[in-house]
C-alpha atoms as a PDB file:
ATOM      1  CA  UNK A   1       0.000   0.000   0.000  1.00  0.00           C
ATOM      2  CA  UNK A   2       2.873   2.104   0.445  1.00  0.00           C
ATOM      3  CA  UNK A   3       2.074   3.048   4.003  1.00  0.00           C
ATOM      4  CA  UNK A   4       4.551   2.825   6.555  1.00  0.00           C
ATOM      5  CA  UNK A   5       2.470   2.336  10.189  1.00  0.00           C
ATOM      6  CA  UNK A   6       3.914   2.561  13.866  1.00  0.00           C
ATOM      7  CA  UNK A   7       2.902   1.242  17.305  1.00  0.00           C
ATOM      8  CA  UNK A   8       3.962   3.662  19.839  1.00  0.00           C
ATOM      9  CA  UNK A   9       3.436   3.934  23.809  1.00  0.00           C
ATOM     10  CA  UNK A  10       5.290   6.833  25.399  1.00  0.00           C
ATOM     11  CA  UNK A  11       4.934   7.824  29.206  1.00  0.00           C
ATOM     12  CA  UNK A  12       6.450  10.217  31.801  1.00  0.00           C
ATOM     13  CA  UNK A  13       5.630  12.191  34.589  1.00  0.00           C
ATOM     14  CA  UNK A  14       2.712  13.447  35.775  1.00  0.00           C
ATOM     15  CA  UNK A  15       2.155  16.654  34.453  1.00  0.00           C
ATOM     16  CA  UNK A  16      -0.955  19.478  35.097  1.00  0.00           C
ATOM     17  CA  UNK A  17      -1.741  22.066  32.045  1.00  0.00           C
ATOM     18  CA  UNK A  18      -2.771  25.551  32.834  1.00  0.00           C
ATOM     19  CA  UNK A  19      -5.847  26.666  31.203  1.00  0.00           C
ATOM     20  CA  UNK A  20      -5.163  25.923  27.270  1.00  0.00           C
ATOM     21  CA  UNK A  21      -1.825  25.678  27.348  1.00  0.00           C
ATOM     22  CA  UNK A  22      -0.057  22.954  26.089  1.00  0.00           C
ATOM     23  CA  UNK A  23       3.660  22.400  25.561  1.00  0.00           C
ATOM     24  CA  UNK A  24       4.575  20.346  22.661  1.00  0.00           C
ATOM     25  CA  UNK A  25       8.096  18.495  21.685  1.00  0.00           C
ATOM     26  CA  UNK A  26       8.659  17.787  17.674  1.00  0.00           C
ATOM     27  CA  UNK A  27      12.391  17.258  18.480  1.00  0.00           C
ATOM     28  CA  UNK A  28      13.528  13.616  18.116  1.00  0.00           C
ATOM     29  CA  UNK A  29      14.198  11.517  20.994  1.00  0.00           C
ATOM     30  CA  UNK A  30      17.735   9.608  21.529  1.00  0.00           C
ATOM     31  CA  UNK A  31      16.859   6.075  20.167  1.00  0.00           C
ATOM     32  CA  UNK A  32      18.434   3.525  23.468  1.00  0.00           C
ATOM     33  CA  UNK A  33      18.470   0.452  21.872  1.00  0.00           C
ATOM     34  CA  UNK A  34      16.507  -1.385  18.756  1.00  0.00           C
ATOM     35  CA  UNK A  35      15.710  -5.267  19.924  1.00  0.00           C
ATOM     36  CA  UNK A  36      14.033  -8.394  17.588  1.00  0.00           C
ATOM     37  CA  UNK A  37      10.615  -9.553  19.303  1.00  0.00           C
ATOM     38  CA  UNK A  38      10.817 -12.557  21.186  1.00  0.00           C
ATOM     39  CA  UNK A  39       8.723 -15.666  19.771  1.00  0.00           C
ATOM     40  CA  UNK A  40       6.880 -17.524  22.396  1.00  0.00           C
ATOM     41  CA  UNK A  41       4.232 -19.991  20.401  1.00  0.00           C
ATOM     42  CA  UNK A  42       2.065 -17.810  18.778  1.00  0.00           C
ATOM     43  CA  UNK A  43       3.193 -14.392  20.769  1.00  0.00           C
ATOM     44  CA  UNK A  44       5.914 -12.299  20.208  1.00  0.00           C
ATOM     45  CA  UNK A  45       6.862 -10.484  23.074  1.00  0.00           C
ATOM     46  CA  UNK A  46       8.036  -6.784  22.330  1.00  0.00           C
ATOM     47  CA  UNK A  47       8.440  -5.802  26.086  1.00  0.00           C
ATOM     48  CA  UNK A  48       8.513  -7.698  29.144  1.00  0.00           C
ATOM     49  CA  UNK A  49      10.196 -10.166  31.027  1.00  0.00           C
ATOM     50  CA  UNK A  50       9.035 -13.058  32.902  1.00  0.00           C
ATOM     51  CA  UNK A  51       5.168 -13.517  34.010  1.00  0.00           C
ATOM     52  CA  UNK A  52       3.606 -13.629  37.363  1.00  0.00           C
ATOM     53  CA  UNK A  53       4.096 -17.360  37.730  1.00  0.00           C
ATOM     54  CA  UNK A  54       8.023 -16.656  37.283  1.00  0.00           C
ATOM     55  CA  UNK A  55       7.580 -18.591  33.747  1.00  0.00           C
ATOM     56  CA  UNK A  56       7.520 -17.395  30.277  1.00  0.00           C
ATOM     57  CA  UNK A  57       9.524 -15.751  28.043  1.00  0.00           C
ATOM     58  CA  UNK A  58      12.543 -13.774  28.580  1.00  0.00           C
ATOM     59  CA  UNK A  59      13.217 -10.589  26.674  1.00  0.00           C
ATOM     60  CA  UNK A  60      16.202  -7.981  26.089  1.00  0.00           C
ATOM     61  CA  UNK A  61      13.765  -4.871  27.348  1.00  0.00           C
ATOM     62  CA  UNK A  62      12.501  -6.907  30.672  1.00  0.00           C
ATOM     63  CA  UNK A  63      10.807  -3.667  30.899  1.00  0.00           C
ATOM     64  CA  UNK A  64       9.674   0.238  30.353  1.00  0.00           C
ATOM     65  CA  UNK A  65       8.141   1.498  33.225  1.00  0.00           C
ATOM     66  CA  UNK A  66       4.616   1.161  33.896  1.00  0.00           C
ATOM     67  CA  UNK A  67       5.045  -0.656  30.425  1.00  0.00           C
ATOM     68  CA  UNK A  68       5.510  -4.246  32.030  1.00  0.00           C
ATOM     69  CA  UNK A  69       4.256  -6.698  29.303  1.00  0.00           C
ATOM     70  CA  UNK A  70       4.068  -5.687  25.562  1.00  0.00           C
ATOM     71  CA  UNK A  71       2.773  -9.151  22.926  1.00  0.00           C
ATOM     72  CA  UNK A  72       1.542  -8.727  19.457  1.00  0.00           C
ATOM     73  CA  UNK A  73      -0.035 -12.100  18.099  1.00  0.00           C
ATOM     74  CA  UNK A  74      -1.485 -13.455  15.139  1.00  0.00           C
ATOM     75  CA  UNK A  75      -4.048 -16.331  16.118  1.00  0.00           C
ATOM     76  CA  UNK A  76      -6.143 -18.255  13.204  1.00  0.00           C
ATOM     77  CA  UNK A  77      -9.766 -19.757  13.658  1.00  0.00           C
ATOM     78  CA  UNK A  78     -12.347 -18.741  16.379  1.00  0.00           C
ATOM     79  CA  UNK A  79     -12.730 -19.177  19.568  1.00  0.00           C
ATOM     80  CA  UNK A  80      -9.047 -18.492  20.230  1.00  0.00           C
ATOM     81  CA  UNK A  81      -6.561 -18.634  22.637  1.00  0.00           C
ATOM     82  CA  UNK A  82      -9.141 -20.951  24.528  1.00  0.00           C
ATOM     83  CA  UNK A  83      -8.031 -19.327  27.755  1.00  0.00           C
ATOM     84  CA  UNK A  84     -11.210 -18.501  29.620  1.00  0.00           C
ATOM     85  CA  UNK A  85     -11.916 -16.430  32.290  1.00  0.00           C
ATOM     86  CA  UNK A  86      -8.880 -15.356  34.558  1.00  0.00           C
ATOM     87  CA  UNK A  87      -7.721 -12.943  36.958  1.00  0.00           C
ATOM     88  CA  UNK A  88      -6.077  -9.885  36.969  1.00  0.00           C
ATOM     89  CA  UNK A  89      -5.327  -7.422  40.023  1.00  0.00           C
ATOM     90  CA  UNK A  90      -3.218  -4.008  39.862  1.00  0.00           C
ATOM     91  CA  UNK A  91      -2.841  -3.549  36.032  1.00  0.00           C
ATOM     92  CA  UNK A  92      -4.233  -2.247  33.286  1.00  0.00           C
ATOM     93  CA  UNK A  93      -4.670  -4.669  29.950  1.00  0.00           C
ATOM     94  CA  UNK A  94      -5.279  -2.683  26.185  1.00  0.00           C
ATOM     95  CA  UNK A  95      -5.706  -4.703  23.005  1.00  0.00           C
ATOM     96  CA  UNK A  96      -5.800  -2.933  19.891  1.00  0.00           C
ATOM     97  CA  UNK A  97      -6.975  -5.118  16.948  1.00  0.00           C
ATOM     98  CA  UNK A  98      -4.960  -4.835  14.056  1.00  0.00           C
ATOM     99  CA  UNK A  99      -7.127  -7.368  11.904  1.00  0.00           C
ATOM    100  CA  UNK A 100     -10.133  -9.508  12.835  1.00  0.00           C
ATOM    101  CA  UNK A 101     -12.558  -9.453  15.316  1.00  0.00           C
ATOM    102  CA  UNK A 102     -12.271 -10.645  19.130  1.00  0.00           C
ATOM    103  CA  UNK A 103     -15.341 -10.974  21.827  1.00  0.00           C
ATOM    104  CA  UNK A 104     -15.186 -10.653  25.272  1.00  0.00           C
ATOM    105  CA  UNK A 105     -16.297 -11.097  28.907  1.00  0.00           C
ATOM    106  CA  UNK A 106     -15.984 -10.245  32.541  1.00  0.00           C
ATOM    107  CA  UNK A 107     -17.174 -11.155  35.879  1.00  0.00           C
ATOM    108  CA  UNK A 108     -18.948  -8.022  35.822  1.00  0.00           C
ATOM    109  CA  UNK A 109     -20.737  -7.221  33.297  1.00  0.00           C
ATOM    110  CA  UNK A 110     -23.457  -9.626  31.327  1.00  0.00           C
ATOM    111  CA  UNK A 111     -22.628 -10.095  27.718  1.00  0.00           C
ATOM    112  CA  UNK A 112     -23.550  -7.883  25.461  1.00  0.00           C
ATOM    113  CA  UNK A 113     -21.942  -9.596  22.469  1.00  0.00           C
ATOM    114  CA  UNK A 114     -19.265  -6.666  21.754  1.00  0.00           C
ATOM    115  CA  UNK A 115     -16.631  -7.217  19.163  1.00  0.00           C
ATOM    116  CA  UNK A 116     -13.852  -5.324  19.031  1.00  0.00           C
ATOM    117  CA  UNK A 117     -13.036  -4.854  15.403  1.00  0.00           C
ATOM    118  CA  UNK A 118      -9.417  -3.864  13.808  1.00  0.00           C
ATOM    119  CA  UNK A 119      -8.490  -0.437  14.918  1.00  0.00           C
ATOM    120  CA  UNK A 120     -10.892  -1.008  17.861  1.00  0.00           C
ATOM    121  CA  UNK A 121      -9.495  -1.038  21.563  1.00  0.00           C
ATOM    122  CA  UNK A 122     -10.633  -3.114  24.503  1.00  0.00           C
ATOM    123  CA  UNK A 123      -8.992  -1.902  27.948  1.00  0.00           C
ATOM    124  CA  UNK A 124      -9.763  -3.621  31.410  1.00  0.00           C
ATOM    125  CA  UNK A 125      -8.366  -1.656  34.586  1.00  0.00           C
ATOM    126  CA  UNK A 126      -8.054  -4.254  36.635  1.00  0.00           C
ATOM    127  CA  UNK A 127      -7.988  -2.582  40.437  1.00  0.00           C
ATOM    128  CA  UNK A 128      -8.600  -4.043  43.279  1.00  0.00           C
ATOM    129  CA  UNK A 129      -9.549  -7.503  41.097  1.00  0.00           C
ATOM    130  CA  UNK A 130     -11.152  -8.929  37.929  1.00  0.00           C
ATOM    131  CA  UNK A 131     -11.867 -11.328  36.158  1.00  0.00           C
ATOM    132  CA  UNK A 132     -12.141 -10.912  32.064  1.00  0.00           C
ATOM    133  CA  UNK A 133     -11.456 -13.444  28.788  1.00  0.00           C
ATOM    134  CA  UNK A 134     -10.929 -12.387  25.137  1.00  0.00           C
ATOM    135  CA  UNK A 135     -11.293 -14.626  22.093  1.00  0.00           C
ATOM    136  CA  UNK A 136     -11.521 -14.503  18.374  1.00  0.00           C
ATOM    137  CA  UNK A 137     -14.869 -14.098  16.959  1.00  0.00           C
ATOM    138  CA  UNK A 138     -14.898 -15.152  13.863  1.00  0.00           C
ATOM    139  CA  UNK A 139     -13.187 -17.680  11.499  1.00  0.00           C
ATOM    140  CA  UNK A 140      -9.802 -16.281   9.519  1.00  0.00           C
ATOM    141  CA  UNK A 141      -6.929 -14.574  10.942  1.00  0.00           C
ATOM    142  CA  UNK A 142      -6.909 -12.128  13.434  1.00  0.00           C
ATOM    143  CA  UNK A 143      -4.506  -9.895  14.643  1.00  0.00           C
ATOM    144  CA  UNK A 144      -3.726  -7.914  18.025  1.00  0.00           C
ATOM    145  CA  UNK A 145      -1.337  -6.140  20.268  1.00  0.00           C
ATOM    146  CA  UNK A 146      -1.519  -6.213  23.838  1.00  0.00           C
ATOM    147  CA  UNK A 147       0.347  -3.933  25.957  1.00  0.00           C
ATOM    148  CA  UNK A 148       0.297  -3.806  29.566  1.00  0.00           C
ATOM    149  CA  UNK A 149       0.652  -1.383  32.163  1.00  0.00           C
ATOM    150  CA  UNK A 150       1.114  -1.354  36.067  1.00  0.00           C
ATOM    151  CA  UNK A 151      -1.223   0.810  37.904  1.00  0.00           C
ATOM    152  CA  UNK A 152       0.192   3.134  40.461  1.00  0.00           C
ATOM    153  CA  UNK A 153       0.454   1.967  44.136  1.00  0.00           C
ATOM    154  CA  UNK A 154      -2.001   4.649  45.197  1.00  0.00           C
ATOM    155  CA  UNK A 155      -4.942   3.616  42.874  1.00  0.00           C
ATOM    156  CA  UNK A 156      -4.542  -0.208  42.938  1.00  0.00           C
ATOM    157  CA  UNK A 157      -7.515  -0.268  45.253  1.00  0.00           C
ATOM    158  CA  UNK A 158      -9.962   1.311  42.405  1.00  0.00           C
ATOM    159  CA  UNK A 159     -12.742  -0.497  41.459  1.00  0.00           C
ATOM    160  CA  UNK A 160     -12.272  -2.264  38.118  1.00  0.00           C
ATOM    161  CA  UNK A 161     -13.522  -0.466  35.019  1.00  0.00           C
ATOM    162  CA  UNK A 162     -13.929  -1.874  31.551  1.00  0.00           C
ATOM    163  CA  UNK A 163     -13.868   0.310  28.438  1.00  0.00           C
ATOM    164  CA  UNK A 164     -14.614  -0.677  24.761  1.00  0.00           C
ATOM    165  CA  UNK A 165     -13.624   2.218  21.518  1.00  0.00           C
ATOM    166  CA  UNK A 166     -14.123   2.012  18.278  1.00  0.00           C
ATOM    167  CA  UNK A 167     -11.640   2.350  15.395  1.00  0.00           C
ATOM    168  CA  UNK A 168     -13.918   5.615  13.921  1.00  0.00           C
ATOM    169  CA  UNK A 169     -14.368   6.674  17.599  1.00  0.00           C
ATOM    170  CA  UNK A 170     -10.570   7.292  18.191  1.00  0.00           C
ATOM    171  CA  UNK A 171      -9.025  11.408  17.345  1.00  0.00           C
ATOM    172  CA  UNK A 172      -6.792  11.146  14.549  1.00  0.00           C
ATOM    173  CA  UNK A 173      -4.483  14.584  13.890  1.00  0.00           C
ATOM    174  CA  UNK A 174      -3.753  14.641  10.293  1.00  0.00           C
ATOM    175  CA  UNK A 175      -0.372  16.481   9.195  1.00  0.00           C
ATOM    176  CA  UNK A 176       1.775  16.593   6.301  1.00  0.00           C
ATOM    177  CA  UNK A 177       3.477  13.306   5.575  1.00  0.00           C
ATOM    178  CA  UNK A 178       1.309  11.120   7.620  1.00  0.00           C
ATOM    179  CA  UNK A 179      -1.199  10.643  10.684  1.00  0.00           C
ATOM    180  CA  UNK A 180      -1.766  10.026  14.064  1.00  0.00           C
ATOM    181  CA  UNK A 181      -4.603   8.046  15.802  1.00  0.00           C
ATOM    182  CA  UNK A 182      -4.469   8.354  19.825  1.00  0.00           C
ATOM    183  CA  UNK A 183      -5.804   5.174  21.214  1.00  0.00           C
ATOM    184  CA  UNK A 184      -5.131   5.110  24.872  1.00  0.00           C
ATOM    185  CA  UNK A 185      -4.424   8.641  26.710  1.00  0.00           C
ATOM    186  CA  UNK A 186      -3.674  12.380  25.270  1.00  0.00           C
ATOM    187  CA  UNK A 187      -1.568  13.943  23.191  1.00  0.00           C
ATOM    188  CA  UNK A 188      -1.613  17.907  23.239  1.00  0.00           C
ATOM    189  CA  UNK A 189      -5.344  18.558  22.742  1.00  0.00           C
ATOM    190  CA  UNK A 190      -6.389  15.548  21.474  1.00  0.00           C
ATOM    191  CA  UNK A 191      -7.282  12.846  24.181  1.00  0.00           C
ATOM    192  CA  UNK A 192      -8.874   9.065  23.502  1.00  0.00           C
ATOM    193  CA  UNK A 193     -12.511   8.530  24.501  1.00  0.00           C
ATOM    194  CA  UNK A 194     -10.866   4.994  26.637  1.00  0.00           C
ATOM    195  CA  UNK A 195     -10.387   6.744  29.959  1.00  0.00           C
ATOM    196  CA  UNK A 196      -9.406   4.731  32.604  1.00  0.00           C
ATOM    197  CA  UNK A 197      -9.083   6.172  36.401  1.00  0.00           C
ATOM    198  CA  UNK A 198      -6.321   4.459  36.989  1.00  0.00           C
ATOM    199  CA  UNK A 199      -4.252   4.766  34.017  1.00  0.00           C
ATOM    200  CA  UNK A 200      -0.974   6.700  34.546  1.00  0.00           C
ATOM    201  CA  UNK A 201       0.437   9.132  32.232  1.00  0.00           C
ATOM    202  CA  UNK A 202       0.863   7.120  28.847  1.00  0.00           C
ATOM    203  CA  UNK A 203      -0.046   7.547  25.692  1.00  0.00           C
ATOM    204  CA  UNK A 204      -1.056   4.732  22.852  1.00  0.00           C
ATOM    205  CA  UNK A 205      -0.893   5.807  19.212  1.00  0.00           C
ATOM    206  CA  UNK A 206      -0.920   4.335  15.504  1.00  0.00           C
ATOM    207  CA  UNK A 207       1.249   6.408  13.215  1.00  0.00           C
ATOM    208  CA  UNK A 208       1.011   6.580   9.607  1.00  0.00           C
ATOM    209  CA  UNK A 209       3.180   7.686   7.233  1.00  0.00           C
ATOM    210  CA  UNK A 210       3.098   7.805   3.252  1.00  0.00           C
ATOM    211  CA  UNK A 211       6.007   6.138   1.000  1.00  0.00           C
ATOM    212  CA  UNK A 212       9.082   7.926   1.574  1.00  0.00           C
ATOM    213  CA  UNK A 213       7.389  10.561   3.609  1.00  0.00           C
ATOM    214  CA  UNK A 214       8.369  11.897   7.065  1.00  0.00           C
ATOM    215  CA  UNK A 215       6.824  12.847   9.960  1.00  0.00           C
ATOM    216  CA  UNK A 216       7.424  14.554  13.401  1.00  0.00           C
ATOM    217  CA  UNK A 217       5.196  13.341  16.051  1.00  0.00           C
ATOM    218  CA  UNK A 218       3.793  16.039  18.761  1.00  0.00           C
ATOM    219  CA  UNK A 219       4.728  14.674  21.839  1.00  0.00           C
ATOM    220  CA  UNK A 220       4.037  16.323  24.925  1.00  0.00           C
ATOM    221  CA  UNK A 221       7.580  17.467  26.796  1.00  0.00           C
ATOM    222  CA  UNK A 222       6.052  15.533  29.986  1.00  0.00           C
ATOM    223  CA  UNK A 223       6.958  12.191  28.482  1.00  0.00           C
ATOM    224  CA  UNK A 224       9.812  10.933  29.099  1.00  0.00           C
ATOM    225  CA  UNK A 225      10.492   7.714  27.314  1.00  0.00           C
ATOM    226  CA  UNK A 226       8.777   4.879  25.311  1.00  0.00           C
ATOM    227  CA  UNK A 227       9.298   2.379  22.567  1.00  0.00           C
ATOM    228  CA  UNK A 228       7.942   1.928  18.958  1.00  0.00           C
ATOM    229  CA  UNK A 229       6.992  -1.188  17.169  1.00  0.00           C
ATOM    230  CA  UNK A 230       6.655  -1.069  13.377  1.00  0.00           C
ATOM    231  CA  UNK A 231       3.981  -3.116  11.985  1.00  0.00           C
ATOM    232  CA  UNK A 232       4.104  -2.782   8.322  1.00  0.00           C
ATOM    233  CA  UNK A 233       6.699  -1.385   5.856  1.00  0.00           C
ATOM    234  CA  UNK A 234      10.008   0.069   6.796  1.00  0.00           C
ATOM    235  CA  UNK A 235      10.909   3.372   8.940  1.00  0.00           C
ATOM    236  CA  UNK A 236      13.572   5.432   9.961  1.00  0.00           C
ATOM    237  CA  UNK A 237      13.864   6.777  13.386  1.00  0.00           C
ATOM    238  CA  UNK A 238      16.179   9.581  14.103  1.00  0.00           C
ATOM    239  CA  UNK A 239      19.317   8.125  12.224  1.00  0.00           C
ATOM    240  CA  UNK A 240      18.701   4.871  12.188  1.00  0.00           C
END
């Protein structure tokens, strides 16, 4: 298609605006390192270390705080990965669909058959406890990344909330060269409908850019670090 399309979480400190002020940062970033994902069965783990039973897969960026777990899979068939309904407490779970279709359900709420479509996002703030199980709805291959964040220690006894965003529902800034979409969090004025209580300071984007085109993404001056996954054509970052 000749479109060149980015993952990207940044985060950083917590930050207050005055009225509608907002500072922006164009500059480039110092790129730290570049790592290959980390195949684990149908995963590929793009941040994130071992899991909460002290299994799973190692990774050369253990971790990118609150980033703690970062996967991007590609699962075929429905029904899939036949996990079921299983806990979570103190962290915050987003799926973006990149291609597909995936249901879901929670301890919580009674189904409501939702699908969350490609380009869609399905977040569950986890709290104090929950219990929540996503699987593909359809037949075909579906796509997703799943990032995951740790919520801070003074808001890990929030109740659990449970949001679910459309692809056309999401603010996309269009500038020369390319777009953005925010999915999770803000970005200067723009800020994604999935609001979480807990979430801290992040923010989830898709970036676009046109063959051989270039683009400098706003960033707010508040965030500090993050990583970028590229999930179709080639890019250059900075110099490399």
């Amino acid at each position: 298609s000749g479109i060149n399309a980015e993952y990207m979480v940044s985060s950083g400190i917590n930050a207050e605006y005055i009225g509608d002020s907002v500072e922006m940062a164009t500059a480039a970033r110092s790129i730290v390192c570049c790592v290959v994902p980390t195949k684990a069965g149908p995963l590929y783990r793009l941040v994130g270390g071992l899991d909460f039973k002290g299994q799973g897969t190692k990774h050369e960026l253990a971790g990118l705080d609150p980033v703690v777990l970062c996967d991007t899979a590609t699962i075929t068939g429905a029904g899939n990965p036949p996990f079921g309904l299983h806990p979570h407490y103190g962290m915050i779970a987003v799926t973006t669909v990149l291609e597909g279709s995936f249901m879901d359900g929670d301890n919580i709420n009674p189904p409501d058959g939702h699908l969350t479509e490609s380009g869609g996002i399905y977040a569950v703030s986890a709290g104090r406890g929950v219990c929540h199980e996503e699987k593909t709805a359809t037949e075909g291959n579906h796509k997703a990344i799943q990032t995951i964040f740790k919520i801070p220690e003074d808001k890990k006894d929030l109740l659990p909330e449970l949001v679910k965003v459309r692809s056309s529902d999401l603010p996309e800034l269009k500038m020369e060269g390319g777009s953005v979409k925010v999915l999770v969090g803000r970005m200067g004025q723009l800020e994604s409908p999935a609001k979480l209580e807990a979430l801290p300071r992040v923010v989830m984007l898709i970036v676009k850019v046109g063959s051989r085109g270039r683009i400098d993404v706003p960033l707010d001056v508040d965030l500090e670090h993050g990583f970028a996954y590229v999930l179709s054509g080639k890019c250059r970052r900075g110099r490399r």
